[in-house]
Protein backbone atom coordinates (compact mmCIF):
# COMPACT_ATOMS: atom_id res chain seq x y z
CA UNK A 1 15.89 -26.99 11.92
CA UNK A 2 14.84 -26.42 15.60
CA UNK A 3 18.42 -26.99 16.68
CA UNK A 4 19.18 -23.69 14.49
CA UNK A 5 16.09 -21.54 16.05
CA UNK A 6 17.44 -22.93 19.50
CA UNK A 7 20.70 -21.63 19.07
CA UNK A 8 20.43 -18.65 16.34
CA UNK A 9 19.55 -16.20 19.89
CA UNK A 10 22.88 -17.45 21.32
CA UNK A 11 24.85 -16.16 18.30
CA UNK A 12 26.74 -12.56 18.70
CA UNK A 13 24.98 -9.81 17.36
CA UNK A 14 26.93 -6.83 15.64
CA UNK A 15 26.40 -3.73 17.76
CA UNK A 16 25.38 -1.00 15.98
CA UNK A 17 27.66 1.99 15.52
CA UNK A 18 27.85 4.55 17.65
CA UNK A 19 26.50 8.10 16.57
CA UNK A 20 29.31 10.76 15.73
CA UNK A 21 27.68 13.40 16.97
CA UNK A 22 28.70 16.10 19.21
CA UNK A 23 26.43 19.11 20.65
CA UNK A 24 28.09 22.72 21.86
CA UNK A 25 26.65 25.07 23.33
CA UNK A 26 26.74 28.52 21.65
CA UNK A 27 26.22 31.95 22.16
CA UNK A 28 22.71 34.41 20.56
CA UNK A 29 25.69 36.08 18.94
CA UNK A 30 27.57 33.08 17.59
CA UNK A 31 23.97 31.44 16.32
CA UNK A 32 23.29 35.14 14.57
CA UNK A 33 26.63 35.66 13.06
CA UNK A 34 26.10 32.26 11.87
CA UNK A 35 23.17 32.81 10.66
CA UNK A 36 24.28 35.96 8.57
CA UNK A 37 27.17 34.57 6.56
CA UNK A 38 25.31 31.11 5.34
CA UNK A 39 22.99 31.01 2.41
CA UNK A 40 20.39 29.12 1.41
CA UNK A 41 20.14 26.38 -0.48
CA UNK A 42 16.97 25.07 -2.15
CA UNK A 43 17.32 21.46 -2.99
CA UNK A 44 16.23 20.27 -6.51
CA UNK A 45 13.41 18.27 -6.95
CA UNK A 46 13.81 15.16 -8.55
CA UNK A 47 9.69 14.47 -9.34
CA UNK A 48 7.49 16.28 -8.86
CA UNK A 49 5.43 15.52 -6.62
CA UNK A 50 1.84 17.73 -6.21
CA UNK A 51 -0.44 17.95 -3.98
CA UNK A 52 -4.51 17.03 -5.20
CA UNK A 53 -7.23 17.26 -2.98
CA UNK A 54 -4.97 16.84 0.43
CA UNK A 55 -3.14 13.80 -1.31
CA UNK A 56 0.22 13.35 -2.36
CA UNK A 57 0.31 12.25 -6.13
CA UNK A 58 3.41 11.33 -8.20
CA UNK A 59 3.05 11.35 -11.67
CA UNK A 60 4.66 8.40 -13.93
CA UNK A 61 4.07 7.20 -17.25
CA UNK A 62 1.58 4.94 -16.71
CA UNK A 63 -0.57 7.82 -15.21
CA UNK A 64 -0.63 9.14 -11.41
């Protein structure tokens, strides 16, 4: 057993991935045309979750 935690460290580790993500700089112009043709989206809740006296309470069957 302390053979293994001796040489567990020396074992390769996976590197991570690397991010796919690119920034561009763009133009006022660009960002406001942009801006103009998307619309918004309002995502569906899938509990709901209320706020009660500045805490966060989830309702479930077995009360909140």
């Amino acid at each position: 057993m302390q053979l293994l935690a001796l040489l567990l460290p020396l074992l390769p580790v996976p590197s991570a991935p690397a991010a796919a993500v690119t920034f561009h700089r763009i133009s006022a112009a660009t960002y406001a045309q942009a801006q103009r043709t998307t619309q918004s989206v309002k995502v569906p809740t899938t509990f709901p979750v209320k706020a009660l006296n500045g805490q966060l309470v989830i309702p479930t069957t077995a009360g909140p």
